[in-house]
Protein backbone atom coordinates (compact mmCIF):
# COMPACT_ATOMS: atom_id res chain seq x y z
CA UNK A 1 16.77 -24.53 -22.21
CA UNK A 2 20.30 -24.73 -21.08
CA UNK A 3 19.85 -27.02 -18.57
CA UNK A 4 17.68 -29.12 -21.03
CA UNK A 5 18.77 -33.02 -21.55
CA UNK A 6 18.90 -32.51 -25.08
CA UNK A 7 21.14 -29.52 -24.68
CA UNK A 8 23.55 -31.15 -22.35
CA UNK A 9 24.29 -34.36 -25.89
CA UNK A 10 24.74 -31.54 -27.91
CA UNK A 11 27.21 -30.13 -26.06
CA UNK A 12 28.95 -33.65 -25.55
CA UNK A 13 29.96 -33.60 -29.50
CA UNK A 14 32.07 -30.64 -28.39
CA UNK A 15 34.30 -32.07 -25.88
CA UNK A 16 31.56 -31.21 -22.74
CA UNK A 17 31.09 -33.94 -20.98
CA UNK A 18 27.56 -33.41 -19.16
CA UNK A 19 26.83 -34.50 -15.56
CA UNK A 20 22.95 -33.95 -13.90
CA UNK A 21 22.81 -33.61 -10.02
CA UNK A 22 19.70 -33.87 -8.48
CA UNK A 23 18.83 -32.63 -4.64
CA UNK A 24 16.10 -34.88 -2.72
CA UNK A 25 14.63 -34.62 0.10
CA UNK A 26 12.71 -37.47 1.82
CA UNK A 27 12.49 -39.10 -1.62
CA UNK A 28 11.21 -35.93 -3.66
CA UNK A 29 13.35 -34.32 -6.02
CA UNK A 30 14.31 -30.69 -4.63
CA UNK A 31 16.65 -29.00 -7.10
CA UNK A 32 18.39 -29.97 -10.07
CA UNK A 33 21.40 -28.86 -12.13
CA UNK A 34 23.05 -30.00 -15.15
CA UNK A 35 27.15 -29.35 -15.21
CA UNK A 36 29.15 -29.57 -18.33
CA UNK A 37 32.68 -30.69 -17.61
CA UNK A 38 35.77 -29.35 -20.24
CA UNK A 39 39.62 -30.66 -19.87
CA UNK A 40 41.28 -27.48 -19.98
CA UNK A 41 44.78 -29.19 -21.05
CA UNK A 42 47.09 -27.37 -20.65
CA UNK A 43 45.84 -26.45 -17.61
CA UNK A 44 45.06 -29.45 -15.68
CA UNK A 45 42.06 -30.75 -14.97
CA UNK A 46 38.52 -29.44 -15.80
CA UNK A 47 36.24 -26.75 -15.82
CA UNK A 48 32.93 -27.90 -14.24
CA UNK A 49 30.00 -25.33 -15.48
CA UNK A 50 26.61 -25.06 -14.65
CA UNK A 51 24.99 -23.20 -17.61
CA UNK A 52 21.79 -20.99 -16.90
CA UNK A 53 21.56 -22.80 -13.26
CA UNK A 54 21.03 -24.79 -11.23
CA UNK A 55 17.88 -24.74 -10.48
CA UNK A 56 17.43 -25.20 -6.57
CA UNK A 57 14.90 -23.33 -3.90
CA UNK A 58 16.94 -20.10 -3.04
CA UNK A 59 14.92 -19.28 -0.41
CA UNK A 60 15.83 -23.10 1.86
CA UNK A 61 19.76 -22.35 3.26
CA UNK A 62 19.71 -25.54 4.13
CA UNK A 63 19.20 -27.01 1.03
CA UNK A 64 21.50 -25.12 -1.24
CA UNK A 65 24.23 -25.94 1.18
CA UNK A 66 23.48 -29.23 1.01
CA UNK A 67 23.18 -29.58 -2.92
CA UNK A 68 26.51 -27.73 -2.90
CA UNK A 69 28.38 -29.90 -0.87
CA UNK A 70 27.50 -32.92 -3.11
CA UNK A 71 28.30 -30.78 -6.16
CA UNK A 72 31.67 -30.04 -4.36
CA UNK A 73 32.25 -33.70 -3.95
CA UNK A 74 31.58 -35.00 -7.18
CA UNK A 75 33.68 -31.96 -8.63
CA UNK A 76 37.00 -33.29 -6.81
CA UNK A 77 36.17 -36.36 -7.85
CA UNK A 78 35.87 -35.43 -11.82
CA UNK A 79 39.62 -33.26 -11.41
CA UNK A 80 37.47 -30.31 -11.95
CA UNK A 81 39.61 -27.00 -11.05
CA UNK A 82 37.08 -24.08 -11.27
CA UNK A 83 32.63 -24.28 -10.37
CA UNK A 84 31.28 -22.27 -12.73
CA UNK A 85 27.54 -21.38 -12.29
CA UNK A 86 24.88 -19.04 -13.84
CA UNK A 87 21.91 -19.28 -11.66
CA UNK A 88 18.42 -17.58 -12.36
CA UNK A 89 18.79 -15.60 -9.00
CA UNK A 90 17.81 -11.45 -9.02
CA UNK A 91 20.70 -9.19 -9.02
CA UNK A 92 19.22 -7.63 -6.19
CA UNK A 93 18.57 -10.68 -4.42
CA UNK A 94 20.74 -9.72 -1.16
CA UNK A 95 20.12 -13.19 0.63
CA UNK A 96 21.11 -15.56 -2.14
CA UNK A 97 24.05 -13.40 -2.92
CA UNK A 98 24.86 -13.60 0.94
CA UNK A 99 24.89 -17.25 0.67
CA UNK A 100 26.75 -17.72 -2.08
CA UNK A 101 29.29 -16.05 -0.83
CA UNK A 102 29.15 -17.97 2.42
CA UNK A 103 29.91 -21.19 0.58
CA UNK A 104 32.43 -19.78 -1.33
CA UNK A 105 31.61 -18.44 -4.78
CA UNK A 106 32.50 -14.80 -5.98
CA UNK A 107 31.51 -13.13 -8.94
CA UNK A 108 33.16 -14.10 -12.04
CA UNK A 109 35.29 -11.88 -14.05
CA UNK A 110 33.20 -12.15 -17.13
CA UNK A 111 29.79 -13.49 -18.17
CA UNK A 112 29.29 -16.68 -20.54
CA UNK A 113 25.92 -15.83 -21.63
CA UNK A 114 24.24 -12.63 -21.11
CA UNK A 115 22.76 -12.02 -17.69
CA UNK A 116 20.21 -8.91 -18.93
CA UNK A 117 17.24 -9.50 -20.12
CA UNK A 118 13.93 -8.35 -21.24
CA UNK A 119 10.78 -10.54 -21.38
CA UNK A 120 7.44 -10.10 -22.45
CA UNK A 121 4.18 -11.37 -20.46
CA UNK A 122 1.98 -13.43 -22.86
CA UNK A 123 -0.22 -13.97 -20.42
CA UNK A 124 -2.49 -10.88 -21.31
CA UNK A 125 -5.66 -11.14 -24.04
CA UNK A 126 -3.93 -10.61 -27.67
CA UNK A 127 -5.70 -7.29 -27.99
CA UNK A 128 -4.66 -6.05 -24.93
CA UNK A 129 -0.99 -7.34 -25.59
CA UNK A 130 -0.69 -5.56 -29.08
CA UNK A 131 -2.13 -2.18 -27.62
CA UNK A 132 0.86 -2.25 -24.72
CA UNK A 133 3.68 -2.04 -27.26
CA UNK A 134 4.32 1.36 -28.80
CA UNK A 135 2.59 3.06 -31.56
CA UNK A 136 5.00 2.75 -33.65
CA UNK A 137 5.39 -1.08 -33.47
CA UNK A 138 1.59 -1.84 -33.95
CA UNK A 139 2.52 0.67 -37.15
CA UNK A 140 4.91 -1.80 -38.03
CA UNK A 141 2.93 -5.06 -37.12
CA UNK A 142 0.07 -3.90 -39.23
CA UNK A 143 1.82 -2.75 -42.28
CA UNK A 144 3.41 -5.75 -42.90
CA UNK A 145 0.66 -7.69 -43.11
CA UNK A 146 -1.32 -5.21 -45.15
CA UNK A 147 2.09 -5.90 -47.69
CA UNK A 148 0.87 -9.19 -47.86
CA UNK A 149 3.82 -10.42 -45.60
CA UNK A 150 3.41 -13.64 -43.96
CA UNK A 151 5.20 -15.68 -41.04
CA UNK A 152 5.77 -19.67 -41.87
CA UNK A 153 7.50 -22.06 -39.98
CA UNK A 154 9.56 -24.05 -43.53
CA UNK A 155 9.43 -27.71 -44.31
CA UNK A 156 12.55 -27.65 -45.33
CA UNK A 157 14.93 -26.36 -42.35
CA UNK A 158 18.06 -27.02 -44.37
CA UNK A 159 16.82 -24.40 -47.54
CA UNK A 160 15.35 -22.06 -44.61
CA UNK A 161 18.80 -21.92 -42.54
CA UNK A 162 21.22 -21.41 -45.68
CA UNK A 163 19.04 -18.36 -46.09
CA UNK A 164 19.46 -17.27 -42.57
CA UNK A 165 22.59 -17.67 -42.09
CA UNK A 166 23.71 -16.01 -45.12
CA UNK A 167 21.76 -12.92 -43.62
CA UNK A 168 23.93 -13.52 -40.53
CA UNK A 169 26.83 -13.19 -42.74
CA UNK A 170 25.69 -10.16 -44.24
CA UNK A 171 24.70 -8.36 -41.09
CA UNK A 172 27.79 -8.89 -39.76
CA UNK A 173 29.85 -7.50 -42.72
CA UNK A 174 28.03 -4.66 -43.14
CA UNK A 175 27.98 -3.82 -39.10
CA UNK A 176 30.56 -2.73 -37.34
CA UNK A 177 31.12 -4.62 -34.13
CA UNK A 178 28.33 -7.04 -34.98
CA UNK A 179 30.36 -10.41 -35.00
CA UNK A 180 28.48 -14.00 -35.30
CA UNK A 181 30.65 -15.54 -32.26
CA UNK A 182 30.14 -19.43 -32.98
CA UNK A 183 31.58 -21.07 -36.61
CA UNK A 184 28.58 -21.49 -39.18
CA UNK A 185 29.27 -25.51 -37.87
CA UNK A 186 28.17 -24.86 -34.75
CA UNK A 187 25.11 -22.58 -35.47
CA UNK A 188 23.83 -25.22 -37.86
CA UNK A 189 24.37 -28.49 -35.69
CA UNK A 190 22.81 -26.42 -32.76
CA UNK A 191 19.59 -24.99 -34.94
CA UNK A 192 19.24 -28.97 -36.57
CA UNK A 193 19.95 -30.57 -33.18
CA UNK A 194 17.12 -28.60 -31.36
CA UNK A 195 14.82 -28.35 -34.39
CA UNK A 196 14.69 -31.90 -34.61
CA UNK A 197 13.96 -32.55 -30.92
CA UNK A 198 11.37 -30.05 -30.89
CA UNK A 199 13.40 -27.16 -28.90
CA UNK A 200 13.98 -25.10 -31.62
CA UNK A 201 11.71 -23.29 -34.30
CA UNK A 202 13.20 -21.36 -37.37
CA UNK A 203 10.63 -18.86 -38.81
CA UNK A 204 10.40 -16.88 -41.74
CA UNK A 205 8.54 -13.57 -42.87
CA UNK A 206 7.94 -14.22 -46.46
CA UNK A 207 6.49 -11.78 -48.68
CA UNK A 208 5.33 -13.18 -52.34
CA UNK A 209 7.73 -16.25 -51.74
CA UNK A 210 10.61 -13.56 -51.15
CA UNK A 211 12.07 -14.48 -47.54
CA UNK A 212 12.35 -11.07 -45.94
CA UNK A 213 13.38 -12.19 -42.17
CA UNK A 214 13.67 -14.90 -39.98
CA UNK A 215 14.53 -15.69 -36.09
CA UNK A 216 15.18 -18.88 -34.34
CA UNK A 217 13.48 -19.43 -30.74
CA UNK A 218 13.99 -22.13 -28.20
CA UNK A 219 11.53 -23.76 -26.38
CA UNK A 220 11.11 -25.23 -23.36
CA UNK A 221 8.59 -25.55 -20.32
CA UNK A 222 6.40 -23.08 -21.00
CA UNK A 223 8.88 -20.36 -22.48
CA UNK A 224 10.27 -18.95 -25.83
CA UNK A 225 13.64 -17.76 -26.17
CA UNK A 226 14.53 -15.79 -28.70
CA UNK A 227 17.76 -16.87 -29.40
CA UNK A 228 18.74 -15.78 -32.97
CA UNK A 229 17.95 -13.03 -35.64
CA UNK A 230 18.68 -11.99 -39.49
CA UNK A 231 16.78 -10.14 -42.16
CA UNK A 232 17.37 -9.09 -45.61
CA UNK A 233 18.04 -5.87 -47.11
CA UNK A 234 14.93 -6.39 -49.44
CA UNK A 235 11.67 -4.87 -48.80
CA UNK A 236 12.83 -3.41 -45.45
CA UNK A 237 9.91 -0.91 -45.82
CA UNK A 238 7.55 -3.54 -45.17
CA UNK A 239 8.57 -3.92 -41.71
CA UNK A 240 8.99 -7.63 -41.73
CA UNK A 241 10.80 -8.02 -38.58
CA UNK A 242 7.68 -6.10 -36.26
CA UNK A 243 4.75 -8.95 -37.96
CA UNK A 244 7.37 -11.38 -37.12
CA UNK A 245 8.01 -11.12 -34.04
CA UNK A 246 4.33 -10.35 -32.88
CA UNK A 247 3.47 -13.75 -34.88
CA UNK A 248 6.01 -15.61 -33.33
CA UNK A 249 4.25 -14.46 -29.95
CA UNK A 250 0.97 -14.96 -31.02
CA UNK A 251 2.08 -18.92 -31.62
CA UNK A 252 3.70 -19.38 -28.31
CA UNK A 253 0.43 -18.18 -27.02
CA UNK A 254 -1.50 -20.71 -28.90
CA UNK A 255 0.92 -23.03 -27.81
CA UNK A 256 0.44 -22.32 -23.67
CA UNK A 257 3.64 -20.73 -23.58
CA UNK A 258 4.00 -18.03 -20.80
CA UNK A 259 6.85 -15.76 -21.58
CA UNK A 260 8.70 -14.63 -24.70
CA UNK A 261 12.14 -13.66 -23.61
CA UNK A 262 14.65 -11.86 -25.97
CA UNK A 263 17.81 -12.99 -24.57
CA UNK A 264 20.37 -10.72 -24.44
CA UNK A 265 20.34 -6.85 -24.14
CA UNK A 266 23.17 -4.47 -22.69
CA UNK A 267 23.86 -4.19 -19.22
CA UNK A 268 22.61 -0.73 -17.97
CA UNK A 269 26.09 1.08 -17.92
CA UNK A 270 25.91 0.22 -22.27
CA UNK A 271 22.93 1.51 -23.19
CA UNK A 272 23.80 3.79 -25.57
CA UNK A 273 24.58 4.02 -29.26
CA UNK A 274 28.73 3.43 -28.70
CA UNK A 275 27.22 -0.20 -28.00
CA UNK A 276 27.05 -2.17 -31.27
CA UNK A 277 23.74 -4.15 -30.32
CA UNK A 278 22.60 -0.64 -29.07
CA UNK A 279 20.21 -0.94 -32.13
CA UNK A 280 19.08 -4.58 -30.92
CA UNK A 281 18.70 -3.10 -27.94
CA UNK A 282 16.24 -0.29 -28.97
CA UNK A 283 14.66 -3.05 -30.88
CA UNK A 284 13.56 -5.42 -28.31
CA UNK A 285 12.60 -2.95 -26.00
């Protein structure tokens, strides 16, 4: 989603400037890669940074060299100090990490988006998908709904997102070391922005016209993201947050989608309950 068109305007209302750099070969596109550009005044020049990519064929040396010499080129060209990229390549992937290194990238001191990750298969019957989670999930999934809880996708984003967001606020008072790291402008203009081009869903768990929980997803290609959660302190007996998550994957499965992916989780060496999304964590697995 990241390296989505729509993505790369949004970002240009906060100073980003987007540029997309395709690799062809004998006419046929090969890779692509959309790189946001920031003036980092004081420090001269720019920051050139490839969100979530780019997306090339890992496996062809030849190729990535080649995109990476254009990319190179049109970097010095734009005053752009620092490369930044987040490609979808395996941690373990020994030969990609080889050749990265060989054209001169080294890991970066800190991540811009989390690089752990859990997903979940949708590719399986519904049955068969609801009986692989854990007892006490399918618990949840089926109490809510014998509540009388329900999952809608609002009319009205605008009434649905003051609602979630002030649950954002809430959780993040009440948590300690939960922080919401983007202004409420942001969040909003983001959610509305992709909403409106049909990247973005807001859902609700609504229990006798009481809102109860909500998450946002991305979409994109045939994946969900899971990109944003919030719940009340109402009802929380009713397990709203289990029935809405398996609805939300029940849709995406209606919809074609593949994979439900839930974003961010701890790297391995902070899995434990020191870590403040530790609960998220335990959550989403």
């Amino acid at each position: 989603m990241l390296q989505s068109y729509v993505w790369g305007e949004f970002k240009r209302q906060f100073g980003w400037r987007p540029l997309r750099l395709v690799l062809e070969r004998d006419g046929e596109v090969a890779g692509v890669g959309q790189f946001l550009l920031y003036n980092t005044m004081p420090v001269p020049g720019a920051l050139m940074y490839c969100s979530k990519g780019p997306w090339l064929p890992w496996d062809d040396e030849e190729a990535v060299k080649a995109y990476f010499r254009g990319v190179a080129e049109v970097a010095g060209r734009s005053g752009a100090h620092t490369l930044k990229i987040e490609p979808e390549v395996y941690e373990d992937d020994a030969e990609a990490k080889s050749l990265l290194d060989g054209i001169g990238f080294h890991e970066a001191r800190y991540d811009l988006n989390f690089d752990t990750t859990v997903t979940v298969d949708l590719d399986l019957p519904e049955d068969e998908l609801l009986a692989n989670m854990r007892k006490s999930t399918r618990y949840g999934v089926r109490k809510a709904a014998r509540e009388g809880v329900e999952v809608v996708e609002p009319e009205d984003f605008e009434e649905a997102w003051e609602t979630f967001f002030g649950w954002m606020e809430d959780t993040a008072e009440r948590k300690s070391g939960f922080t919401i790291r983007r202004p409420r402008e942001y969040l909003h203009d983001m959610m509305r922005t992709m909403h409106d081009a049909g990247r973005g869903h807001l859902f609700l768990a609504v229990h006798e016209g009481t809102p109860l929980a909500g998450v946002f997803v991305f979409t994109f290609g045939r994946k969900y993201w899971f990109m944003h959660g919030a719940s009340s302190t109402e009802k929380r007996t009713y397990n709203p947050n289990h029935l809405l998550q398996w609805e939300v994957m029940r849709r995406a499965k209606e919809q074609g989608i593949d994979y439900y992916d839930m974003v961010g989780i701890p790297k391995p060496e902070n899995r434990n309950q020191d870590d403040p999304y530790y609960g998220v964590y335990r959550f989403k697995i």
